[in-house]
PDB file of N, CA and C in Angstrom:
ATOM      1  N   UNK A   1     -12.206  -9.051  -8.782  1.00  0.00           N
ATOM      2  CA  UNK A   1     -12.176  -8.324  -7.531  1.00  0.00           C
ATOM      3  C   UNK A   1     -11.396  -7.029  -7.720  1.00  0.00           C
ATOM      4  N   UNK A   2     -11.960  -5.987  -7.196  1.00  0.00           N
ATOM      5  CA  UNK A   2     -11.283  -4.596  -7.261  1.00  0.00           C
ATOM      6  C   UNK A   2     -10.533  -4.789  -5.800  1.00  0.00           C
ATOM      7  N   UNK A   3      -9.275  -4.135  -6.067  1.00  0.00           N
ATOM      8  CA  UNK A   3      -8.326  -3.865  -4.886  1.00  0.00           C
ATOM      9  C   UNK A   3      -8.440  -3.482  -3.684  1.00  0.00           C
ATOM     10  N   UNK A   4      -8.329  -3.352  -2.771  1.00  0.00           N
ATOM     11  CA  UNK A   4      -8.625  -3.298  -1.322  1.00  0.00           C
ATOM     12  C   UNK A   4      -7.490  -2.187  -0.889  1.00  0.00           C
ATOM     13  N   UNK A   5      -7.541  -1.285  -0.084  1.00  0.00           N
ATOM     14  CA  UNK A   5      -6.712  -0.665   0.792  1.00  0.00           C
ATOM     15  C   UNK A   5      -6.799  -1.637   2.118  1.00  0.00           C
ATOM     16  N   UNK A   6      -5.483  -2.065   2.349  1.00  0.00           N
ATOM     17  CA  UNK A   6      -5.886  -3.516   3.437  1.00  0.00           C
ATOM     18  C   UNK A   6      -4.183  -2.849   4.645  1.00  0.00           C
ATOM     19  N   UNK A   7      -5.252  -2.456   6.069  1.00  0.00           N
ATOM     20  CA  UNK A   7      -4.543  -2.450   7.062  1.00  0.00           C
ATOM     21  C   UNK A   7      -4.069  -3.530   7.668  1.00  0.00           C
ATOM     22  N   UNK A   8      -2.712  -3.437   7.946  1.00  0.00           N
ATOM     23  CA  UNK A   8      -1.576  -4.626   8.269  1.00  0.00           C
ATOM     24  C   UNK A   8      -1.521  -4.798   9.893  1.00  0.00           C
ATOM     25  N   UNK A   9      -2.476  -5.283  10.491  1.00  0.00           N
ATOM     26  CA  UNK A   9      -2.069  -5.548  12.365  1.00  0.00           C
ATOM     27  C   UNK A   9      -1.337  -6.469  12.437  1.00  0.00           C
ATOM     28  N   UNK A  10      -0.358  -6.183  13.067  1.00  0.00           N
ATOM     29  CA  UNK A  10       0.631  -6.755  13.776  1.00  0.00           C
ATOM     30  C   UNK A  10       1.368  -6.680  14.419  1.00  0.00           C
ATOM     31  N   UNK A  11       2.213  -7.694  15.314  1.00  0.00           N
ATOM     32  CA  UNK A  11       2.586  -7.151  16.885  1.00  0.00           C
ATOM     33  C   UNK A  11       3.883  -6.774  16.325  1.00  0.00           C
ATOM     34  N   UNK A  12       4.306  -5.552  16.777  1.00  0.00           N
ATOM     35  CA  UNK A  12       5.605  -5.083  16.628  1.00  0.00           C
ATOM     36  C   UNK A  12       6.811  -4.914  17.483  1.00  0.00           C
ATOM     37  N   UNK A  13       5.843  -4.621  18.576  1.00  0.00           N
ATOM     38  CA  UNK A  13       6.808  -4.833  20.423  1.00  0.00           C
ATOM     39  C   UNK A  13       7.196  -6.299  20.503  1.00  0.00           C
ATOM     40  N   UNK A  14       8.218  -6.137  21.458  1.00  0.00           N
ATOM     41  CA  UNK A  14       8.794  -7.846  21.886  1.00  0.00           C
ATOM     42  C   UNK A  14       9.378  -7.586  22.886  1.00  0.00           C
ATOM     43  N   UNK A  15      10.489  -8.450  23.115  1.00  0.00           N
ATOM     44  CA  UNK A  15      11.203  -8.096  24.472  1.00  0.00           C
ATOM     45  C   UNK A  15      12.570  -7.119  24.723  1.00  0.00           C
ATOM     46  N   UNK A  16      13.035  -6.954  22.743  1.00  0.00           N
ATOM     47  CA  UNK A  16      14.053  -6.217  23.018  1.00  0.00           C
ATOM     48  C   UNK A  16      13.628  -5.655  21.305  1.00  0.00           C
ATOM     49  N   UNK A  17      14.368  -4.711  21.064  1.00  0.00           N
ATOM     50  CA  UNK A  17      14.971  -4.243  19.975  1.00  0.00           C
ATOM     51  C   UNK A  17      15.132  -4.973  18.437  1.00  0.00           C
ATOM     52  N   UNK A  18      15.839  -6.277  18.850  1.00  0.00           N
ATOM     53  CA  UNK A  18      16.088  -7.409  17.615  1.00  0.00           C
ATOM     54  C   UNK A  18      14.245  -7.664  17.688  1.00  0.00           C
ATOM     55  N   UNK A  19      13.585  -8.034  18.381  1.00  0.00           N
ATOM     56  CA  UNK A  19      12.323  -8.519  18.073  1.00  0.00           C
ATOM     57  C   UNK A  19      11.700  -7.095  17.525  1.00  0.00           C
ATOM     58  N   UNK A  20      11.615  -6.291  17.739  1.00  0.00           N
ATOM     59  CA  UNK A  20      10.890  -5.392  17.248  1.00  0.00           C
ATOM     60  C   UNK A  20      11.364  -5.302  15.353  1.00  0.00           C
ATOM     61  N   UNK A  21      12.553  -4.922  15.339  1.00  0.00           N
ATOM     62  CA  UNK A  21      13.195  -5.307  14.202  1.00  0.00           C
ATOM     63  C   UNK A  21      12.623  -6.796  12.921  1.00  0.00           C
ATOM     64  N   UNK A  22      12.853  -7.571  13.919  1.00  0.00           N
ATOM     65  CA  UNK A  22      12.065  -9.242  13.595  1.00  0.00           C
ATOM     66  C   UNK A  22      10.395  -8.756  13.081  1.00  0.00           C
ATOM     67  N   UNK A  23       9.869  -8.339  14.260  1.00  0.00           N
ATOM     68  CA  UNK A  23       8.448  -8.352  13.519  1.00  0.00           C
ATOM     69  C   UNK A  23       8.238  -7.196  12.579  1.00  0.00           C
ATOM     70  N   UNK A  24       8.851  -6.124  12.575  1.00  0.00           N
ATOM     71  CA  UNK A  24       8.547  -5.142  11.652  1.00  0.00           C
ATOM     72  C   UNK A  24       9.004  -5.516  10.614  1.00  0.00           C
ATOM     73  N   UNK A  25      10.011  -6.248  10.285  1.00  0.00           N
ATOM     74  CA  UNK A  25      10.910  -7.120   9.126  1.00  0.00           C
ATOM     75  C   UNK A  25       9.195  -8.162   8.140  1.00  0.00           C
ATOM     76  N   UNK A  26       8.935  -8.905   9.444  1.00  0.00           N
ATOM     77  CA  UNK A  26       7.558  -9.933   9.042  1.00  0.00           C
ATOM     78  C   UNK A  26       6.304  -8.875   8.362  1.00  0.00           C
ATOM     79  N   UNK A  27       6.376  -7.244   9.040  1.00  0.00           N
ATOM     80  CA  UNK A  27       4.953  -7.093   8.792  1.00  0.00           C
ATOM     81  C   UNK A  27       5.606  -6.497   7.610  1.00  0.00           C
ATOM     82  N   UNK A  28       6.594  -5.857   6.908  1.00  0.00           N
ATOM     83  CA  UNK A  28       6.911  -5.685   5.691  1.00  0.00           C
ATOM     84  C   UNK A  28       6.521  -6.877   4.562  1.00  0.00           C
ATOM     85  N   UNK A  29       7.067  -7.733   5.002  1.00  0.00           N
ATOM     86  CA  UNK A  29       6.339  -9.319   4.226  1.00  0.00           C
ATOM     87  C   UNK A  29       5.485  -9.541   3.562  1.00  0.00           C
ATOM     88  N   UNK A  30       4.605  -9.295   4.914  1.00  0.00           N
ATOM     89  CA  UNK A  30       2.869  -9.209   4.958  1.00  0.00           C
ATOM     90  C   UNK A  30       2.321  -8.473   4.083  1.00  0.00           C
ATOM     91  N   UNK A  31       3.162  -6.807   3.961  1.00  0.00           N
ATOM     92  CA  UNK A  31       2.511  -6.204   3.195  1.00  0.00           C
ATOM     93  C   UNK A  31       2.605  -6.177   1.337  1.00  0.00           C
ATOM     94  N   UNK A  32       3.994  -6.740   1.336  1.00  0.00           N
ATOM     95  CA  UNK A  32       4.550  -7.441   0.012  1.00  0.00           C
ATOM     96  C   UNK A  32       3.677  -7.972  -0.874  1.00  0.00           C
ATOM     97  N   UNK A  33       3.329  -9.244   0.529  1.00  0.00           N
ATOM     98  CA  UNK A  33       2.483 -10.314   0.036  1.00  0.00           C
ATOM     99  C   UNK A  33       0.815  -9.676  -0.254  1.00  0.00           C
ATOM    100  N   UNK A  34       0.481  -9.077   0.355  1.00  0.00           N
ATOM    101  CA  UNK A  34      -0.899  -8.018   0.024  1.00  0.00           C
ATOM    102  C   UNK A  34      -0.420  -7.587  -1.299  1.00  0.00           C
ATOM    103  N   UNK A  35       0.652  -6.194  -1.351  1.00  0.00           N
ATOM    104  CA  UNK A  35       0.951  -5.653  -2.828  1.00  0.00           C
ATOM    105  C   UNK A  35       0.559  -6.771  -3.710  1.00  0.00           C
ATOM    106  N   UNK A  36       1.710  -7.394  -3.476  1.00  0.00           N
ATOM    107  CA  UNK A  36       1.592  -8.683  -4.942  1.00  0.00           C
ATOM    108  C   UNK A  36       0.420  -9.527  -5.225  1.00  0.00           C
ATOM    109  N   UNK A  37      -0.554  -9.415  -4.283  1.00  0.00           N
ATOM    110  CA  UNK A  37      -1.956  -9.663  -5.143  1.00  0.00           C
ATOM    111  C   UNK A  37      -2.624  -8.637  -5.719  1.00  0.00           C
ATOM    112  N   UNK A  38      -2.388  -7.373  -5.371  1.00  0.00           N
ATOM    113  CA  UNK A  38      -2.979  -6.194  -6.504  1.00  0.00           C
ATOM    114  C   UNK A  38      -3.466  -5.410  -5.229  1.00  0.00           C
ATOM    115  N   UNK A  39      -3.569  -5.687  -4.209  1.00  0.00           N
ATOM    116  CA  UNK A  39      -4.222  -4.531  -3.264  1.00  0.00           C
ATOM    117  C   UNK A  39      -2.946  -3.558  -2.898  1.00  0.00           C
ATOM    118  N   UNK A  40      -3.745  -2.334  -2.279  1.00  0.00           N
ATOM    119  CA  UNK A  40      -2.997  -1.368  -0.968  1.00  0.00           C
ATOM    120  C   UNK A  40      -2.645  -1.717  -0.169  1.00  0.00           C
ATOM    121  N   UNK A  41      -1.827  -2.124   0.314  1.00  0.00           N
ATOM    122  CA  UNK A  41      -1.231  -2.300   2.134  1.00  0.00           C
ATOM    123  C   UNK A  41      -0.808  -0.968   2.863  1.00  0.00           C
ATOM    124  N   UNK A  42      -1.685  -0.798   3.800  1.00  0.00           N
ATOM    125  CA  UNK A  42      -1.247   0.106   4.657  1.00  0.00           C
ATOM    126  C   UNK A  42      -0.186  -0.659   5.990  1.00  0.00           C
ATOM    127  N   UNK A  43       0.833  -0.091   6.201  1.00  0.00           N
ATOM    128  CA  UNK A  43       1.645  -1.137   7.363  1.00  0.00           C
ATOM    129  C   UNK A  43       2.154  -0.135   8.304  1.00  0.00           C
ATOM    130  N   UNK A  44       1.475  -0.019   9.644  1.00  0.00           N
ATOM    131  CA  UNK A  44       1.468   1.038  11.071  1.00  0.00           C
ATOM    132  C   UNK A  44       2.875   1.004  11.390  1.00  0.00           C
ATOM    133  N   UNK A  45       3.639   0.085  11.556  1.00  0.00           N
ATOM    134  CA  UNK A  45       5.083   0.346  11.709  1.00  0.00           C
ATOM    135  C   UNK A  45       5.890   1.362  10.525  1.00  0.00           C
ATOM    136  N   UNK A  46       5.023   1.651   9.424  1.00  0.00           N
ATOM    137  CA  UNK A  46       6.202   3.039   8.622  1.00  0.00           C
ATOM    138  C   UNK A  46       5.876   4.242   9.265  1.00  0.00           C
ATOM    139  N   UNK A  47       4.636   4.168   9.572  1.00  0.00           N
ATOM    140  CA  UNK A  47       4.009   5.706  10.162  1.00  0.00           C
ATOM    141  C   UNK A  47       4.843   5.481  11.419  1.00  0.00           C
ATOM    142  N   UNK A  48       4.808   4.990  12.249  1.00  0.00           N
ATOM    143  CA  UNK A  48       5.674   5.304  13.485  1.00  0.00           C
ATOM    144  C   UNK A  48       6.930   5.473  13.078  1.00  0.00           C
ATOM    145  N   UNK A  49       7.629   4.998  12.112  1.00  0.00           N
ATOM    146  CA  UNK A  49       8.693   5.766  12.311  1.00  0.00           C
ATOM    147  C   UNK A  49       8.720   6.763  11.959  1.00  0.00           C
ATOM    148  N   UNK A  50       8.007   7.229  10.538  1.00  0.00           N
ATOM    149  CA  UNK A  50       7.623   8.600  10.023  1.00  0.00           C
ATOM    150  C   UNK A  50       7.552   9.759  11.232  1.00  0.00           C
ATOM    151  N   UNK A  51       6.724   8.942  12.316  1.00  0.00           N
ATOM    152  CA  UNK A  51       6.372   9.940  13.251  1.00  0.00           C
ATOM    153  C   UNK A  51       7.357  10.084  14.537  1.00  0.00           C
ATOM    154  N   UNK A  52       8.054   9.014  14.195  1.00  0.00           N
ATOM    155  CA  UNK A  52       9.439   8.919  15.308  1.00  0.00           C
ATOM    156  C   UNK A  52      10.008  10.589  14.922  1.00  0.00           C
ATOM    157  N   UNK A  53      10.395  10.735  13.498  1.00  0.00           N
ATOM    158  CA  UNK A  53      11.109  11.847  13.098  1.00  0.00           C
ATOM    159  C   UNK A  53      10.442  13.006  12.571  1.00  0.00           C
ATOM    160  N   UNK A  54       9.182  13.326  13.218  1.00  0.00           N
ATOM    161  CA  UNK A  54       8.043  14.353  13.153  1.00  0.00           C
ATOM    162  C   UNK A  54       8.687  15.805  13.695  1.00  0.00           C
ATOM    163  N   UNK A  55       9.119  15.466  14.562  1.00  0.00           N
ATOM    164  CA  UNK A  55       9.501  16.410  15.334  1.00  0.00           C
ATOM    165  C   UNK A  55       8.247  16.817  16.286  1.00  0.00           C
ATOM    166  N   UNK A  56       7.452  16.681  16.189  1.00  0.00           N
ATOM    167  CA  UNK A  56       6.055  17.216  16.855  1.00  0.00           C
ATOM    168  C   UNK A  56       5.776  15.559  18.086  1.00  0.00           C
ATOM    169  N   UNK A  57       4.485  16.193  18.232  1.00  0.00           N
ATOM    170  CA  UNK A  57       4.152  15.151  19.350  1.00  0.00           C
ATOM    171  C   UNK A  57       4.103  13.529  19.210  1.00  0.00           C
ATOM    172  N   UNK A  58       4.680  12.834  19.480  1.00  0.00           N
ATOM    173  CA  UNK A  58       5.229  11.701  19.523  1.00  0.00           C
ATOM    174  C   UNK A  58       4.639  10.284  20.576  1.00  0.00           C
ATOM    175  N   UNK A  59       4.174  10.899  21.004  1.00  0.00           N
ATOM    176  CA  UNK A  59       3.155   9.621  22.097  1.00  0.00           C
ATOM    177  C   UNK A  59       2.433   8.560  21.492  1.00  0.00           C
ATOM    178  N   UNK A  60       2.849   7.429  22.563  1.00  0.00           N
ATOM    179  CA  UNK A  60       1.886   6.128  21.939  1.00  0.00           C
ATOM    180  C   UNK A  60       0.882   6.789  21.584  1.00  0.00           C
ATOM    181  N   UNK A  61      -0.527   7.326  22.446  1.00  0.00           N
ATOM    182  CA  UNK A  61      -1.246   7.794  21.999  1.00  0.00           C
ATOM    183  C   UNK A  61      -1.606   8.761  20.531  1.00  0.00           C
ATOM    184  N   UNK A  62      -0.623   9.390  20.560  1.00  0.00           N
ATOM    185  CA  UNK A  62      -0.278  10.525  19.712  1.00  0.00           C
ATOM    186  C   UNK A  62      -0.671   9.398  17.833  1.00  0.00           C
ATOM    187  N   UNK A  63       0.728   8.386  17.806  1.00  0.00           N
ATOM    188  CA  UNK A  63       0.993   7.617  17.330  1.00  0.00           C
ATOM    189  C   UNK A  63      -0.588   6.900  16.840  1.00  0.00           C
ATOM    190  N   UNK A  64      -1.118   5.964  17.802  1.00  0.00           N
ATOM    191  CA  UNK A  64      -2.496   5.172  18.137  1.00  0.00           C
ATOM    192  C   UNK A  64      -3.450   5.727  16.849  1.00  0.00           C
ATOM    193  N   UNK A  65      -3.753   7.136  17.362  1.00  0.00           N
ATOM    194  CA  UNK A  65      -4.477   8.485  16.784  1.00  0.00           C
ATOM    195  C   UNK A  65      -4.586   8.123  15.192  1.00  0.00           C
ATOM    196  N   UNK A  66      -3.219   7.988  15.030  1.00  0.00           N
ATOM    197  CA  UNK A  66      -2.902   8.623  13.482  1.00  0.00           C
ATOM    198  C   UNK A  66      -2.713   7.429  12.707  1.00  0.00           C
ATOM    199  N   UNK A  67      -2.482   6.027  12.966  1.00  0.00           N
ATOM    200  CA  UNK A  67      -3.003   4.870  13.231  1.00  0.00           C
ATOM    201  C   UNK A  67      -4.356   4.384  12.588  1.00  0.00           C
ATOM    202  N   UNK A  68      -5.431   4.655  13.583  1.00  0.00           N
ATOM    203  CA  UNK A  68      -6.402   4.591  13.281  1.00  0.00           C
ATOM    204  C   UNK A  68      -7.227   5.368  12.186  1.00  0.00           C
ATOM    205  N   UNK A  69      -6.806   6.533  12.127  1.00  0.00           N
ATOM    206  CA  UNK A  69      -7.106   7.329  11.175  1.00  0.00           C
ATOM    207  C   UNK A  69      -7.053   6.746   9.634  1.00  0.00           C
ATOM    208  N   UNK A  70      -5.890   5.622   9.956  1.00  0.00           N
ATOM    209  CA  UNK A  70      -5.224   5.721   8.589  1.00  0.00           C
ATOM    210  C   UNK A  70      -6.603   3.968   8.098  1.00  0.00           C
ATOM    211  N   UNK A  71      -6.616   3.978   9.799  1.00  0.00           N
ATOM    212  CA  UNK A  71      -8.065   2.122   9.241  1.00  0.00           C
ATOM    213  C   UNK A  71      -8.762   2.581   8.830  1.00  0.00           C
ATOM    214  N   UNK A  72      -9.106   3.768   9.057  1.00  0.00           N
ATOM    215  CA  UNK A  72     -10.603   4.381   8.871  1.00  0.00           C
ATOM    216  C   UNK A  72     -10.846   4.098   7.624  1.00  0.00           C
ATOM    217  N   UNK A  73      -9.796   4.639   6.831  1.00  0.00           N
ATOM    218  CA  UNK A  73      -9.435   5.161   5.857  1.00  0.00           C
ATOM    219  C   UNK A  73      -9.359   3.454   4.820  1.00  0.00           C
ATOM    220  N   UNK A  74      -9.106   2.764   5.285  1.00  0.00           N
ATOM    221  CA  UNK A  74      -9.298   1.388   4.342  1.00  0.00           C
ATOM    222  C   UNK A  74     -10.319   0.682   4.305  1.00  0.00           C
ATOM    223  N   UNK A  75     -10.104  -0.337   3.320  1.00  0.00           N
ATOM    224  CA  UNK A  75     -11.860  -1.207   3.026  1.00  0.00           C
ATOM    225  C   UNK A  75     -11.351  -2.497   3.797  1.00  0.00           C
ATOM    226  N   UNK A  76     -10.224  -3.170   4.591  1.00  0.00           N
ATOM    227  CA  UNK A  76     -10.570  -4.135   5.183  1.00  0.00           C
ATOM    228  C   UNK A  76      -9.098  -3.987   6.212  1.00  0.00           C
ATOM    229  N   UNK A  77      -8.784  -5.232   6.864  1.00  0.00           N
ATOM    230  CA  UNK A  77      -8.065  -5.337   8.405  1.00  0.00           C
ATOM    231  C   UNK A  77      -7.329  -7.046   8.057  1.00  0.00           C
ATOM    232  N   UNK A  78      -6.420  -6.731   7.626  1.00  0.00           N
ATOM    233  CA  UNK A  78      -5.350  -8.172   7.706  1.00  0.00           C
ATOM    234  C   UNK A  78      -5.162  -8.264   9.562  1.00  0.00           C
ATOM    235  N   UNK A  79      -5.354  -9.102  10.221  1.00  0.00           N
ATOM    236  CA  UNK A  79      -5.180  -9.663  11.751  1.00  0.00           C
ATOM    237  C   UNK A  79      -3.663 -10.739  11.173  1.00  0.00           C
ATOM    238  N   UNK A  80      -2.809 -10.032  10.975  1.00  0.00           N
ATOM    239  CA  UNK A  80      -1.513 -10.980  10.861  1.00  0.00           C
ATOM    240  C   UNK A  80      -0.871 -12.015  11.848  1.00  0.00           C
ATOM    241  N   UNK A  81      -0.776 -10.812  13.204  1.00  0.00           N
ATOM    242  CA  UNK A  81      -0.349 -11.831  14.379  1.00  0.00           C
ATOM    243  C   UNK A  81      -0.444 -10.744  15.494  1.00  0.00           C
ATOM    244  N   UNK A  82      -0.422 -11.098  17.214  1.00  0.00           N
ATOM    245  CA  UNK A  82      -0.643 -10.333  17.865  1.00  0.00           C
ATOM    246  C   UNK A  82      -1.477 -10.385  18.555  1.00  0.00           C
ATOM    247  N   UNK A  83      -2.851 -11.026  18.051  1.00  0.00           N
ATOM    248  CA  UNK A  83      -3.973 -11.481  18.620  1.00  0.00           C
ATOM    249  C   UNK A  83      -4.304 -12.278  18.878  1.00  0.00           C
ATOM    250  N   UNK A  84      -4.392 -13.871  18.559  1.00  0.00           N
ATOM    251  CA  UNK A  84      -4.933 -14.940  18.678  1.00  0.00           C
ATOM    252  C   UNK A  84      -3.343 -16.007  18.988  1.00  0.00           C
ATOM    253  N   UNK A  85      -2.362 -15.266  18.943  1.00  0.00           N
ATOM    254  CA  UNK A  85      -0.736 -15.707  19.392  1.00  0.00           C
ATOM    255  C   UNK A  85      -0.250 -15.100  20.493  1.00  0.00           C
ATOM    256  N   UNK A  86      -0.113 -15.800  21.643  1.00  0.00           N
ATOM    257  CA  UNK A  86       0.006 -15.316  22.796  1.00  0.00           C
ATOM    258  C   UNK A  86       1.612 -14.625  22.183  1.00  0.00           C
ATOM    259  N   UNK A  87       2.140 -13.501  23.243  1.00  0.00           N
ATOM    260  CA  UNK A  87       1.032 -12.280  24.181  1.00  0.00           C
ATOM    261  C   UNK A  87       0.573 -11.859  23.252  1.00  0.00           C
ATOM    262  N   UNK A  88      -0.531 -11.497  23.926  1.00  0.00           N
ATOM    263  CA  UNK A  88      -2.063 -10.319  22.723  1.00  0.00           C
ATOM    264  C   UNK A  88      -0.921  -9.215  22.855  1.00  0.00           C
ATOM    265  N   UNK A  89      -1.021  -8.654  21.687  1.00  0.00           N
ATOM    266  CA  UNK A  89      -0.311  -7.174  21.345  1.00  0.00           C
ATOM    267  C   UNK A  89      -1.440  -5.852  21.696  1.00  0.00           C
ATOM    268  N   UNK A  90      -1.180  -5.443  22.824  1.00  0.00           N
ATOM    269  CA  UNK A  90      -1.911  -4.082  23.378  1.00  0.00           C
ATOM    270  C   UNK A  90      -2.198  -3.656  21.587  1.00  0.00           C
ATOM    271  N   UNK A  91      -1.820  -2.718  20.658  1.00  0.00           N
ATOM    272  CA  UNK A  91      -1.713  -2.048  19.791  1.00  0.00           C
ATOM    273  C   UNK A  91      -2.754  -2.905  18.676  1.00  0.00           C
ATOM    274  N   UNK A  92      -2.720  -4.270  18.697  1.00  0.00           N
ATOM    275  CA  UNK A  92      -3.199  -5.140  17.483  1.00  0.00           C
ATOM    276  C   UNK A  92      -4.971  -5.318  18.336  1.00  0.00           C
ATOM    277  N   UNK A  93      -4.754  -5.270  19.855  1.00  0.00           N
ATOM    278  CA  UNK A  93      -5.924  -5.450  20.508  1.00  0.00           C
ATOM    279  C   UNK A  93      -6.902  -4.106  20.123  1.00  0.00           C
ATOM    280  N   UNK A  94      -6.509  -2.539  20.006  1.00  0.00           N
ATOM    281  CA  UNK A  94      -7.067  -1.693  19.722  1.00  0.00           C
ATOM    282  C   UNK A  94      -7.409  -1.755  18.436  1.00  0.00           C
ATOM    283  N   UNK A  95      -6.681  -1.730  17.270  1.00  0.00           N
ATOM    284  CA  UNK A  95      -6.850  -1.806  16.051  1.00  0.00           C
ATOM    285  C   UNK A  95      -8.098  -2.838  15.884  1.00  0.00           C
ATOM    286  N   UNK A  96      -8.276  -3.888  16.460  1.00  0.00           N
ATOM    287  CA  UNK A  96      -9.017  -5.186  15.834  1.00  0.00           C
ATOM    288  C   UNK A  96     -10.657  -4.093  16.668  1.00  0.00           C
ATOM    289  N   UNK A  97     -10.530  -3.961  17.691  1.00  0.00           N
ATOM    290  CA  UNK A  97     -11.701  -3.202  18.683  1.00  0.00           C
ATOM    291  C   UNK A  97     -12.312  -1.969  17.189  1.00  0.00           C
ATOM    292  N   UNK A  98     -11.195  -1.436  17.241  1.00  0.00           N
ATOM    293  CA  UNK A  98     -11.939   0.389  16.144  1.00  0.00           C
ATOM    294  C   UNK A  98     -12.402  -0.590  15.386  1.00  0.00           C
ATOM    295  N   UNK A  99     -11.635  -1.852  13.809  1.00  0.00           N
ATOM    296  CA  UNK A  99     -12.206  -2.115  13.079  1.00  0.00           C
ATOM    297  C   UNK A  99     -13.973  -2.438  13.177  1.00  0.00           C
ATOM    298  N   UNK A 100     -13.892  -3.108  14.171  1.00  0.00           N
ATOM    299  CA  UNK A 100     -15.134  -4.082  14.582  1.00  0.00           C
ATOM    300  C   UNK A 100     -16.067  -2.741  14.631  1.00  0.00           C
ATOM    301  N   UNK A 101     -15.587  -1.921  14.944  1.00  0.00           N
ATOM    302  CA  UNK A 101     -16.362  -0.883  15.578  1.00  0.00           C
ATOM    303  C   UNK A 101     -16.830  -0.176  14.145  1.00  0.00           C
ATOM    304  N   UNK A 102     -16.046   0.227  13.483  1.00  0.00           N
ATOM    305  CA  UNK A 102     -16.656   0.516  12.358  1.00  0.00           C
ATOM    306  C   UNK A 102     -16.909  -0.214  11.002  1.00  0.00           C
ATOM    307  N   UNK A 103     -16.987  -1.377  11.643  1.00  0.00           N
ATOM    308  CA  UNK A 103     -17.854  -2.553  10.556  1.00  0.00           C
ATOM    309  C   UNK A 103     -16.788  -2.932   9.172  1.00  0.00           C
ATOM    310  N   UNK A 104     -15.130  -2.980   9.425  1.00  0.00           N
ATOM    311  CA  UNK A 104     -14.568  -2.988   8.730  1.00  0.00           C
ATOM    312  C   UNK A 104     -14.350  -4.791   8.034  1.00  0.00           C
ATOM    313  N   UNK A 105     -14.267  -5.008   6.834  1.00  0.00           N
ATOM    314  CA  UNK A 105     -14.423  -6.509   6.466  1.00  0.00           C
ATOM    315  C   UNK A 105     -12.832  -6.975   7.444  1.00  0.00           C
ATOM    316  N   UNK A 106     -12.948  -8.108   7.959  1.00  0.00           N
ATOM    317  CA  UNK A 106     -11.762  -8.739   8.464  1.00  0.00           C
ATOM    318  C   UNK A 106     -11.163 -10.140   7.406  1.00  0.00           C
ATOM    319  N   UNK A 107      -9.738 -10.172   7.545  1.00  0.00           N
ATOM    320  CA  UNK A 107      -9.037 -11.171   6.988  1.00  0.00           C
ATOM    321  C   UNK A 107      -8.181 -11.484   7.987  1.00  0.00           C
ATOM    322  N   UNK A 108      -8.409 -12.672   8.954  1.00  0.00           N
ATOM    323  CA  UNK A 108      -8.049 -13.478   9.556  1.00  0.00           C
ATOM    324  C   UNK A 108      -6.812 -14.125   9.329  1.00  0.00           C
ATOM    325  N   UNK A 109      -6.451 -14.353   7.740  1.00  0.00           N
ATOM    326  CA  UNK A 109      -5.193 -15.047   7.440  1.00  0.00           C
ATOM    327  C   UNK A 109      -4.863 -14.252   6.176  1.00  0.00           C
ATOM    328  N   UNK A 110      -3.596 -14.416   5.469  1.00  0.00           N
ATOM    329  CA  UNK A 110      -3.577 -13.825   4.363  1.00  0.00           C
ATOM    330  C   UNK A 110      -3.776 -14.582   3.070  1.00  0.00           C
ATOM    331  N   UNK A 111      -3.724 -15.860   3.545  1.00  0.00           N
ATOM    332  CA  UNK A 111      -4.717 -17.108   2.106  1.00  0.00           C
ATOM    333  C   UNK A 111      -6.052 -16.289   2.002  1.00  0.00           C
ATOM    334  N   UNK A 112      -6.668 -15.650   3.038  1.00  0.00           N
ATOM    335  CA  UNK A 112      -8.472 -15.598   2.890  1.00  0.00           C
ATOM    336  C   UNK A 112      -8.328 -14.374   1.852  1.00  0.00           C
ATOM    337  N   UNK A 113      -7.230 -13.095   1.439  1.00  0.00           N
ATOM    338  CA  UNK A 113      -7.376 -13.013   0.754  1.00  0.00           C
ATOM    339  C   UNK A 113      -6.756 -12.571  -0.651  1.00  0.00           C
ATOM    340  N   UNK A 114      -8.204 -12.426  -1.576  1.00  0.00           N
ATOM    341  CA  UNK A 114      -7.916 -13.390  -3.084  1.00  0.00           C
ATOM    342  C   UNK A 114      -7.036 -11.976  -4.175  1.00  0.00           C
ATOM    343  N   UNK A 115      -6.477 -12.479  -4.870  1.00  0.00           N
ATOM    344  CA  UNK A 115      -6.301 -11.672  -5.992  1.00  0.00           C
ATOM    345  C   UNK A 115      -6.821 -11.141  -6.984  1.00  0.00           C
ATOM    346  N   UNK A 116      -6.313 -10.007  -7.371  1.00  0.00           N
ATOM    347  CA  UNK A 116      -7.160  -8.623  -8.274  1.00  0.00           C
ATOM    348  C   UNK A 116      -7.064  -9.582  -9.655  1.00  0.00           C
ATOM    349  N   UNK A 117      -8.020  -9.550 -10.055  1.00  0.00           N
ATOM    350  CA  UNK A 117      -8.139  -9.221 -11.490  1.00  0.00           C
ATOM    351  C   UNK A 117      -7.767  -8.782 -12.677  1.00  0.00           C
ATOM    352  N   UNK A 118      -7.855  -8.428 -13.594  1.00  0.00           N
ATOM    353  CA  UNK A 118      -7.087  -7.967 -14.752  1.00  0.00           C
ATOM    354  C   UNK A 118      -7.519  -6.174 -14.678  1.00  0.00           C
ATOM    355  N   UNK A 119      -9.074  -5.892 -13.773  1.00  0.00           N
ATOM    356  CA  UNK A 119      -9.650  -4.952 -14.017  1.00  0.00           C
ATOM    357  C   UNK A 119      -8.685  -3.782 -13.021  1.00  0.00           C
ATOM    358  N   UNK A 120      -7.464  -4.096 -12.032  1.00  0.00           N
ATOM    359  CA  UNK A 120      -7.233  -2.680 -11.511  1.00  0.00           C
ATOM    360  C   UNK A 120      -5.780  -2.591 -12.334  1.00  0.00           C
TER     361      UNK A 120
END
C-alpha cells in the first residue's frame, strides 16, 4: 500500500478549555498513530492555532475554509470521534458532509487502516 495523506476529524470543542486541551491532546495521538503506519496525517487543530496567530482573519468560518481546503487536498478522512459519539461535533459534522461530497475514501476507525509497505 502507498501512503495516504489522511485527514484527522475530530471533536475538539467541549465544555471548557481542559476538554479542548483533552481532545486536541487525543487528536495528536490519532495522528501519531496514522504517522507510524507510514501515512500523512493532516490534524485541523494545528491549523487553527497556526491561524489563531495569523494575524489576519480569524473566524470559525474563516478557519472552516482553510480546513477544508486542506481535505480536499488528501486521499482519505479518519472519522476519529465527534460523530457517531454523542454530542455530534458541529465542525466533524461539516468535514464528514464536504468528504462525502467529494467522494473522499472514509476510515471509520483507525484499525480499518492498514500499513505502508516497504515501497514508501
Amino acid at each position: 500500500m502507498k501512503p495516504e495523506r489522511i485527514y484527522i476529524a475530530t471533536r475538539l470543542s467541549g465544555k471548557n478549555s481542559f476538554d479542548y486541551l483533552k481532545n486536541f491532546n487525543e487528536s495528536i495521538e490519532v495522528g501519531l498513530a496514522v504517522w507510524n503506519k507510514g501515512h500523512y496525517p493532516f490534524i485541523p487543530g494545528w491549523d487553527y492555532i497556526f491561524l489563531m496567530r495569523a494575524g489576519r482573519d480569524t473566524s470559525m468560518d474563516r478557519i472552516y475554509e482553510a480546513s477544508i481546503n486542506w481535505l480536499a487536498q488528501c486521499d482519505a478522512i479518519l472519522v476519529h470521534n465527534g460523530y457517531f459519539d454523542p454530542p455530534l461535533s458541529v465542525g466533524v459534522e461539516k468535514e464528514v458532509n464536504h468528504a462525502m461530497k467529494m467522494g473522499k475514501k472514509f476510515y471509520w476507525k483507525l484499525d480499518d487502516i492498514m500499513e505502508c509497505g516497504d515501497e514508501n
